[in-house]
Protein backbone atom coordinates (compact mmCIF):
# COMPACT_ATOMS: atom_id res chain seq x y z
CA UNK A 1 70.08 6.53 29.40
CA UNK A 2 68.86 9.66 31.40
CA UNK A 3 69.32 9.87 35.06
CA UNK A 4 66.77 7.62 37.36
CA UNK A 5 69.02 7.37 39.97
CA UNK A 6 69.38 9.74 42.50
CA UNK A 7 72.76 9.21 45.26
CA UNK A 8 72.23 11.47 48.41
CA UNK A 9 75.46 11.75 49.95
CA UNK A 10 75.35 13.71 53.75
CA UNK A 11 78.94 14.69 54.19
CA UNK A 12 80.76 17.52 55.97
CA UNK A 13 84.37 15.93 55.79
CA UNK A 14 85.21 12.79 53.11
CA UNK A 15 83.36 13.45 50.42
CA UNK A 16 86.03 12.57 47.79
CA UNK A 17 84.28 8.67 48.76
CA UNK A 18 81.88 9.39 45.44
CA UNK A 19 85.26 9.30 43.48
CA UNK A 20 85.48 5.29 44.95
CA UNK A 21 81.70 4.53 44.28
CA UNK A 22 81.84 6.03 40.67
CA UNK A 23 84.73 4.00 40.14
CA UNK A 24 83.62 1.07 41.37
CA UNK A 25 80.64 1.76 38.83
CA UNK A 26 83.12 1.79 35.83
CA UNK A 27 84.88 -1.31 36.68
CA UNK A 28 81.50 -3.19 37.08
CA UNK A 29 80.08 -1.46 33.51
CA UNK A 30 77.59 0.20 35.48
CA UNK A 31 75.89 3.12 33.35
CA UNK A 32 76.82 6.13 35.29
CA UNK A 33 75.05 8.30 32.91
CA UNK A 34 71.86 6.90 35.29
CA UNK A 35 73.43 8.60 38.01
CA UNK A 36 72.51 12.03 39.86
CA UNK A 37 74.72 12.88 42.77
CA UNK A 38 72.99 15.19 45.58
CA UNK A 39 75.83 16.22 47.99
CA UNK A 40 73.81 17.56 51.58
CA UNK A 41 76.64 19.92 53.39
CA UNK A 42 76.54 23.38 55.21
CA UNK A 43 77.74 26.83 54.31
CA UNK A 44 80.88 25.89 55.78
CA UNK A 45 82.27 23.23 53.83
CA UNK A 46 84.12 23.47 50.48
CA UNK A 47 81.25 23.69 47.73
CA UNK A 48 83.37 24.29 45.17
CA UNK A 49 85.36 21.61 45.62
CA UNK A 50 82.47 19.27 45.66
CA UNK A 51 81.14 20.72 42.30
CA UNK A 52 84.44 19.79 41.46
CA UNK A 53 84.73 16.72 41.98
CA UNK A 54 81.70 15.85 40.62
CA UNK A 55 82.85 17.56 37.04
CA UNK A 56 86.24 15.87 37.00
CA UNK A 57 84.40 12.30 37.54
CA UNK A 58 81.89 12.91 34.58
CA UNK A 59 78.81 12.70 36.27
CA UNK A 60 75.64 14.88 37.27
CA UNK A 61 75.14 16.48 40.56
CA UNK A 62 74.11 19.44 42.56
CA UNK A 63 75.52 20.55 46.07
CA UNK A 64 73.35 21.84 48.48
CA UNK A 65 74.36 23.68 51.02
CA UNK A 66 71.99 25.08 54.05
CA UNK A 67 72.01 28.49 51.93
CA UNK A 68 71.07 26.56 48.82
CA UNK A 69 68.63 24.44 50.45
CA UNK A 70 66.48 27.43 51.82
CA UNK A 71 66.52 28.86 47.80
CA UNK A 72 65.07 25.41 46.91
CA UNK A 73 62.45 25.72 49.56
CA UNK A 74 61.51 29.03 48.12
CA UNK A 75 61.97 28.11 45.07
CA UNK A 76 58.90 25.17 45.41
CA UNK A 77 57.16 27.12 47.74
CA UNK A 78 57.61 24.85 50.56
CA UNK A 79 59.41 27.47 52.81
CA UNK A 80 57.05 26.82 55.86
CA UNK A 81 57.87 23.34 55.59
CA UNK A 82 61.72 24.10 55.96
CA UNK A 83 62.06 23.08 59.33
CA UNK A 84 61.44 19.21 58.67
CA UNK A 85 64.66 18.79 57.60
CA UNK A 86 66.98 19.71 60.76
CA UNK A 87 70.07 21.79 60.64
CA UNK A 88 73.68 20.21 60.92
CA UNK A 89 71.97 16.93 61.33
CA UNK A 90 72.47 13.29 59.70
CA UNK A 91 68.75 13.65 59.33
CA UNK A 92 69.36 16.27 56.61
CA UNK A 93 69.10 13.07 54.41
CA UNK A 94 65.61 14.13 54.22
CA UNK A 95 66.71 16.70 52.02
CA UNK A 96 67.40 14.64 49.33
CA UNK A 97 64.47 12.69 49.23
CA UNK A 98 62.72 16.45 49.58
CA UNK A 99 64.89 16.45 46.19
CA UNK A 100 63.56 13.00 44.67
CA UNK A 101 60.05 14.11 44.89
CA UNK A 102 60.53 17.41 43.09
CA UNK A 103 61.93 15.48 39.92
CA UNK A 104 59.63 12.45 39.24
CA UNK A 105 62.43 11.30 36.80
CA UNK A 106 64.43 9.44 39.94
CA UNK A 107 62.41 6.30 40.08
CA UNK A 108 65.24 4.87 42.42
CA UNK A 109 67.22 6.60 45.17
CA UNK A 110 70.48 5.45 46.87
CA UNK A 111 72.15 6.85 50.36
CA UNK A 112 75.77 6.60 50.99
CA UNK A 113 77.63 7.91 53.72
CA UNK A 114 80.61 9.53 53.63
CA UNK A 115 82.55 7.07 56.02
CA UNK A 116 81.68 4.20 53.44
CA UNK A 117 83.73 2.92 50.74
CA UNK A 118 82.71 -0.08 48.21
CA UNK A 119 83.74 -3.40 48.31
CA UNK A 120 85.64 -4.23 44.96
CA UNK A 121 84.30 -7.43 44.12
CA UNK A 122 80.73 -6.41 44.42
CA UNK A 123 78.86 -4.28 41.55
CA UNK A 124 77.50 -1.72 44.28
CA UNK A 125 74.88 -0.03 42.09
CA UNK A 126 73.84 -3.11 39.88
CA UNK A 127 73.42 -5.46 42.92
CA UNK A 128 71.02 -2.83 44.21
CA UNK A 129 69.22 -2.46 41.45
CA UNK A 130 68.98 -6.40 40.90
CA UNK A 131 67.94 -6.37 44.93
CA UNK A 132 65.25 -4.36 44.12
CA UNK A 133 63.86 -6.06 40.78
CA UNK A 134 64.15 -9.27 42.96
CA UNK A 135 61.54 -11.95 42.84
CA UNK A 136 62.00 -15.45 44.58
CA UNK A 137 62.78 -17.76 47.12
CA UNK A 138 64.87 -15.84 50.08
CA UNK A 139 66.09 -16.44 53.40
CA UNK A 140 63.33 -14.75 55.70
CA UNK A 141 64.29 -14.43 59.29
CA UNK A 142 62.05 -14.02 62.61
CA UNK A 143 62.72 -14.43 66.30
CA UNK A 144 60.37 -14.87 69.46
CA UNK A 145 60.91 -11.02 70.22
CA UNK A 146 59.49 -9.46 67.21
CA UNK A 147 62.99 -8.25 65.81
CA UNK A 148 65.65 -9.66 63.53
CA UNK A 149 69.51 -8.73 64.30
CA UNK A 150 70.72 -7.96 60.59
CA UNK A 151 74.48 -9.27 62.14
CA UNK A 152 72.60 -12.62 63.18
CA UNK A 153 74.37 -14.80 60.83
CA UNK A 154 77.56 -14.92 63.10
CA UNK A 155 75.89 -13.45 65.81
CA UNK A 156 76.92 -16.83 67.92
CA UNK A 157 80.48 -15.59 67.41
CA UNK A 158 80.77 -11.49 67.65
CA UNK A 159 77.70 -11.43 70.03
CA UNK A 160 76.81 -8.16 68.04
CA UNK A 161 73.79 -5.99 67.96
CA UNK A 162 73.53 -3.18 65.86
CA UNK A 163 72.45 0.52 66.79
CA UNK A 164 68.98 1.06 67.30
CA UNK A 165 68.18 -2.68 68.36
CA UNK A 166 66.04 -3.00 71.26
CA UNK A 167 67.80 -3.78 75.06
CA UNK A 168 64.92 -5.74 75.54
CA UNK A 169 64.72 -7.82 72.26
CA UNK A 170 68.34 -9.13 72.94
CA UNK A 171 68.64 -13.02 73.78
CA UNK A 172 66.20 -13.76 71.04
CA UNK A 173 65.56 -17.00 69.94
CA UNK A 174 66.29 -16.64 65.78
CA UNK A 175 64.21 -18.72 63.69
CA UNK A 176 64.70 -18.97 59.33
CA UNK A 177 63.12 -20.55 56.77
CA UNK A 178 62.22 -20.23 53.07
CA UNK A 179 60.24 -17.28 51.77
CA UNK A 180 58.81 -15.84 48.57
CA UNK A 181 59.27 -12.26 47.84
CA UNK A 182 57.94 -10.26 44.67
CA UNK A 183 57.60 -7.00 45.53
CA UNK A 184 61.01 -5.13 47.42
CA UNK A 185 61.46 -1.37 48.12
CA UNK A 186 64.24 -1.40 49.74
CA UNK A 187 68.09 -2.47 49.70
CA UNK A 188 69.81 -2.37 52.58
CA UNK A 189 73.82 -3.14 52.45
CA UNK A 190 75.43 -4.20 55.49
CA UNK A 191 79.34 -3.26 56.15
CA UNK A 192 82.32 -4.91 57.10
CA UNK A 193 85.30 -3.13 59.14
CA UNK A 194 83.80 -0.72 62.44
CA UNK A 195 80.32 -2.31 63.05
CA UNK A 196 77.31 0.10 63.13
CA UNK A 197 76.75 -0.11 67.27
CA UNK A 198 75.32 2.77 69.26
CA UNK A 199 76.94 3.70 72.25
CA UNK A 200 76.63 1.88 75.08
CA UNK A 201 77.77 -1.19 72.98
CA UNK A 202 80.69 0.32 71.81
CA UNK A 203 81.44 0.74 75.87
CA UNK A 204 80.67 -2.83 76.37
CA UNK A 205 83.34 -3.55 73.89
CA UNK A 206 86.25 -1.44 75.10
CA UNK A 207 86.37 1.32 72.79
CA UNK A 208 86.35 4.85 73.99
CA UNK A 209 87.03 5.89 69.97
CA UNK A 210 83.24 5.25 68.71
CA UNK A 211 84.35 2.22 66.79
CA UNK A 212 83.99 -0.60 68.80
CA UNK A 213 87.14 -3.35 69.11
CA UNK A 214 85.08 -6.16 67.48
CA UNK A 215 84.97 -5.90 63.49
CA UNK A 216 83.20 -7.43 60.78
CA UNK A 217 84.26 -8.77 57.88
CA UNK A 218 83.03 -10.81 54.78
CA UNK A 219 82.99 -14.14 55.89
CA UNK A 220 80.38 -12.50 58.23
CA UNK A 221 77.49 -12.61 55.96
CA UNK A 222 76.86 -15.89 54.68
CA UNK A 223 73.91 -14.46 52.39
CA UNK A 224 71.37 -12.48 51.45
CA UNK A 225 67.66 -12.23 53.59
CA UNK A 226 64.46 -10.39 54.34
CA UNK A 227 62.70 -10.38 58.18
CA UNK A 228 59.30 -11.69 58.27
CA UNK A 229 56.28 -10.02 58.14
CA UNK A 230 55.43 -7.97 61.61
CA UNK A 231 59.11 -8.20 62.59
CA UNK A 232 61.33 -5.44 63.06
CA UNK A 233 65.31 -4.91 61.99
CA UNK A 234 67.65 -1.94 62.32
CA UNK A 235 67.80 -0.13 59.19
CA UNK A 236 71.08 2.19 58.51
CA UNK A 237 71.34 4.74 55.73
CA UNK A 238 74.77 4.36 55.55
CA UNK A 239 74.06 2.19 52.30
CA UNK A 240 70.82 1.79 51.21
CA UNK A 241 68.77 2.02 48.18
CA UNK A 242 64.59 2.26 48.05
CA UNK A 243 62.24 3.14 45.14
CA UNK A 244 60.67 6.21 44.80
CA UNK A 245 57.43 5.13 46.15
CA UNK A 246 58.54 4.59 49.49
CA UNK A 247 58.91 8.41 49.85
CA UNK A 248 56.23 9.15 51.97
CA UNK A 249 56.72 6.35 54.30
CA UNK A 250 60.44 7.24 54.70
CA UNK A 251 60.98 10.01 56.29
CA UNK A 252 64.40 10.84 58.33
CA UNK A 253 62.91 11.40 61.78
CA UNK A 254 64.45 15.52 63.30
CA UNK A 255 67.07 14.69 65.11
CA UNK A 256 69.81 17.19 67.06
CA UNK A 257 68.24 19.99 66.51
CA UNK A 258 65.16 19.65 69.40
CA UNK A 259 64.78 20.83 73.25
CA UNK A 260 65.20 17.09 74.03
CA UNK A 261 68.27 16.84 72.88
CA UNK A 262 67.50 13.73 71.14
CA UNK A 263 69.78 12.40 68.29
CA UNK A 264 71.24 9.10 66.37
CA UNK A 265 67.76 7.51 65.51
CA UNK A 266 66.90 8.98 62.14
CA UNK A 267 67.17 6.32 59.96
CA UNK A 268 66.56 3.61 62.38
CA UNK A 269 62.89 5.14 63.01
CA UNK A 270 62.23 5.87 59.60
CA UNK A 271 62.99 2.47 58.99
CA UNK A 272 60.81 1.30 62.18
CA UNK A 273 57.85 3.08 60.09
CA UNK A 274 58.93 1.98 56.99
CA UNK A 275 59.12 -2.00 57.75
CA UNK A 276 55.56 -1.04 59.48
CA UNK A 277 54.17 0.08 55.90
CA UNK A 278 56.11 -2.64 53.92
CA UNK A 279 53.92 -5.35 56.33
CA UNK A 280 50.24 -3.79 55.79
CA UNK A 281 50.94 -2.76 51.89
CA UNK A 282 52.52 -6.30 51.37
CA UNK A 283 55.96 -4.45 50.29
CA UNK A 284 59.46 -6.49 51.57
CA UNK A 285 63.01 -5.07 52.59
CA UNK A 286 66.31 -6.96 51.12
CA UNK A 287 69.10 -7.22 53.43
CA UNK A 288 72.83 -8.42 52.86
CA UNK A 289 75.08 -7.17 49.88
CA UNK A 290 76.50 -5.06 48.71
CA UNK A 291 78.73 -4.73 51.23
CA UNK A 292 80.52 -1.64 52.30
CA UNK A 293 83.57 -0.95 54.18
CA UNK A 294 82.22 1.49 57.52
CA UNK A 295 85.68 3.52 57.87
CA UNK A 296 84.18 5.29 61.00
CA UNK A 297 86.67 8.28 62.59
CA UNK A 298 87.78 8.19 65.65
CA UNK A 299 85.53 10.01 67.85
CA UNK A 300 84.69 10.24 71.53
CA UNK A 301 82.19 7.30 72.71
CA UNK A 302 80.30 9.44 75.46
CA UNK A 303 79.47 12.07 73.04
CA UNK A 304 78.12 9.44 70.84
CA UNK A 305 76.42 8.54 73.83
CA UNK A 306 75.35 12.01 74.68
CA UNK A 307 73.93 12.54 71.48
CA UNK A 308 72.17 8.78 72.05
CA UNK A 309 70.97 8.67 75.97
CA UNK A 310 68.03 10.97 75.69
CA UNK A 311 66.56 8.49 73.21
CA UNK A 312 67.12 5.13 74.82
CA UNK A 313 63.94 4.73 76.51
CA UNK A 314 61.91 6.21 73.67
CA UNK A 315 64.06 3.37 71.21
CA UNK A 316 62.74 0.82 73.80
CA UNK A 317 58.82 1.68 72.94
CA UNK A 318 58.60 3.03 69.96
CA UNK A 319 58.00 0.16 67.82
CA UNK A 320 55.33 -1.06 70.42
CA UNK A 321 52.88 1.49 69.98
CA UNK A 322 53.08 1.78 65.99
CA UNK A 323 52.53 -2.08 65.62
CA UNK A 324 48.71 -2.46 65.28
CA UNK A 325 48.78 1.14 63.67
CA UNK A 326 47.29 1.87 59.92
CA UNK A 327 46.55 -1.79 58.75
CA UNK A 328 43.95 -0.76 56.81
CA UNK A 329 45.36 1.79 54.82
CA UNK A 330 46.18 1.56 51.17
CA UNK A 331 48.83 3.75 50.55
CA UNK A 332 52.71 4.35 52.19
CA UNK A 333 51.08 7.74 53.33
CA UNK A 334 47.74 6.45 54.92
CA UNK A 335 49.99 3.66 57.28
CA UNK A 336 52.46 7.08 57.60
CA UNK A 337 49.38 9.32 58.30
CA UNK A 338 48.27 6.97 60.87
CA UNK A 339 51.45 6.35 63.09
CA UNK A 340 52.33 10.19 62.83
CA UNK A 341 48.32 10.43 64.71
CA UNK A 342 49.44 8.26 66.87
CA UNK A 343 52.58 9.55 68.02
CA UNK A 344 51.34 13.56 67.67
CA UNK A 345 48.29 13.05 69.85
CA UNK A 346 48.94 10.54 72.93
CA UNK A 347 50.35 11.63 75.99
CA UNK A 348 53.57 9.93 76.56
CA UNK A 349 54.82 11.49 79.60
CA UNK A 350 55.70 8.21 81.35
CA UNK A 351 58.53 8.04 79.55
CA UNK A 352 61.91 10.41 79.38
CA UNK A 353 61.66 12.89 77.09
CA UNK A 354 58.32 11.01 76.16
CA UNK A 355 57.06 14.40 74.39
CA UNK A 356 59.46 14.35 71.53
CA UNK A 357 57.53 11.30 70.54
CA UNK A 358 54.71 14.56 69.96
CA UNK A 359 56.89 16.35 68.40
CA UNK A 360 58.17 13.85 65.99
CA UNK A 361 54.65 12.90 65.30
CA UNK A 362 53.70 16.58 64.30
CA UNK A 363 56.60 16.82 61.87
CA UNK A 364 55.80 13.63 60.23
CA UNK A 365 52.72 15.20 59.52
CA UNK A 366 53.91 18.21 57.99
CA UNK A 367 56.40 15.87 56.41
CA UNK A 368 53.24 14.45 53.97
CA UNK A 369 51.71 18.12 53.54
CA UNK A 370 55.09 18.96 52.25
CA UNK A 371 55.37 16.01 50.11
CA UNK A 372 51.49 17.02 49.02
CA UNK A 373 52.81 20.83 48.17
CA UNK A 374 55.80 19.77 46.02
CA UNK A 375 53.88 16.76 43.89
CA UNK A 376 50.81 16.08 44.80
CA UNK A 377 50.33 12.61 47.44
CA UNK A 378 47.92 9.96 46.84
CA UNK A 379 46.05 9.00 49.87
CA UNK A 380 46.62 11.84 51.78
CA UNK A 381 44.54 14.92 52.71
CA UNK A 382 46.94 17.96 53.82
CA UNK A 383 45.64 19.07 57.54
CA UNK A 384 47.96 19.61 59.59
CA UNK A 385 49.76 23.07 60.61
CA UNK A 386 53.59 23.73 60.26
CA UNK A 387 55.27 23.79 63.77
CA UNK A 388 56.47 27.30 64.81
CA UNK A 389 60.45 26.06 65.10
């Protein structure tokens, strides 16, 4: 079978985790012949060794490095468009989905982090794919605050709340009931071991390591579940696979690399505007297994929160103002089109750092014009300008 599966892996450090995920692939009889690793690193890291790897595993791949990122942006002629993926940053997960829509053969895409391992007993690719070929009664899950805590099946005992969940939408009273889905674009994975926590959580627990003293484990999640239509969840990269369609829609917001100093909400934005698209295009997000173990290093807590801080207050709102945004559009990049207006043309100064929400807003623009340049993007007319940085 040729390859319709593309695996972005961001990793500076433990990439020798694809050896554990191909593996786990084998021992399930998953066709890894499907398979297409994209490894997203710096000029720094050991290339070679990557290229490898991937060799000695039997499997396709290409490492991209920041030097071999800027050929491919010459290469497609999307050079002015380079600075929508941010240097040295998680966010450079937008790289590989830069990569997805430059080969229409990846109908499927897949991110893993390289802190993640597989749980044995699940098929970590298959269940995926079966996630997202899913039609059928579900679990769907709602609370009186507009967002659903993915950790809410034990929440009662490990009090939990993962990173990127609203202060304010904490206390919520959880509601769940029965649900058909037909149509999912996305698999989300949720992980056992060091919880996913931002910060100022992580304090709250005791940990001055980044990993939080509370940990999850299987007998945590009791099944699998979707939130309701025009509710919000968290939604982490760190194992996560979407169809190709979603593309436009899901976009790894710049992060790190701004005057705001603003980092640590790349994914859970994208996946703010992402649920926001799923609701008005009738589209649904699966959430449970597979599971993965989060083997988080030891790091300080106050950088985490250093990196986290100048964000807070724009986490708090964000969600707010893209709510009633694009519900008549027809296409993941109309609903994207319309919340990156919104966010690149109000004036947000009464918040901190309320003008990133500007700048974010102008590179999700440029984010569809690239998109547009590489393959072509139905239902959206390029118009905006490049940003200077």
């Amino acid at each position: 079978m040729s390859e319709d599966i593309c695996v972005i892996v961001p990793t500076i450090r433990e990439y020798e985790c694809v050896r554990a995920y191909v593996e786990n692939a084998h021992e399930h009889g998953f066709d890894t012949s499907r398979l297409h690793f994209v490894l997203v690193t710096e000029d720094f890291c050991e290339t070679d060794e990557m290229e490898t790897m991937l060799d000695e595993e039997g499997v396709s791949g290409e490492v991209f490095d920041g030097s071999r990122r800027q050929a491919f942006y010459e290469r497609h002629g999307i050079n002015e468009y380079s600075h929508v993926v941010p240097a040295a940053s998680h966010a450079e997960t937008s790289f590989g989905l830069l990569y997805m829509w430059a080969h229409p053969r990846f109908e499927y895409g897949v991110f893993i982090d390289d802190d993640t391992l597989p749980h044995e007993a699940d098929d970590f690719f298959g269940t995926h794919l079966r996630n997202l070929a899913y039609e059928g009664e579900i679990e769907e899950v709602s609370s009186d605050e507009q967002w659903v805590n993915v950790l809410y099946q034990r929440a009662d005992e490990h009090g939990l709340y993962p990173r990127g969940y609203p202060y304010a939408a904490m206390d919520e009273a959880v509601e769940t009931t029965t649900a058909e889905v037909d149509d999912v674009v996305a698999s989300q994975g949720l992980w056992t071991n060091v919880p996913d926590l931002d910060a100022v959580r992580i304090l709250m627990d005791g940990d001055l390591q980044g990993q939080a003293q509370t940990r999850t484990s299987r007998e945590d999640f009791t099944g699998d579940f979707v939130a309701a239509p025009g509710q919000y969840l968290t939604v982490c990269s760190m194992n996560l696979a979407f169809r190709r369609e979603v593309i436009p829609a899901f976009y790894q917001l710049p992060m790190d690399d701004n005057e705001w100093d603003v980092g640590r909400f790349d994914d859970i934005w994208s996946g703010v505007f992402l649920k926001r698209a799923c609701d008005v295009l009738g589209k649904q997000i699966y959430n449970g297994y597979p599971l993965c173990e989060h083997n988080k290093a030891p790091r300080s807590t106050f950088d985490d929160l250093t990196n986290e801080v100048a964000g807070l207050e724009l986490n708090e709102h964000l969600w707010q103002i893209i709510d009633d945004v694009g519900g008549d559009e027809t296409t993941y990049a109309g609903v994207f089109e319309a919340m990156a207006r919104e966010l690149a043309t109000q004036d947000f100064s009464s918040y901190n750092n309320g003008a990133f929400f500007n700048h974010v807003g102008e590179h999700m623009l440029d984010w569809l014009d690239c998109l547009n340049d590489l393959d072509g993007l139905e239902g959206h007319t390029p118009v905006s300008t490049p940003a200077d940085d």
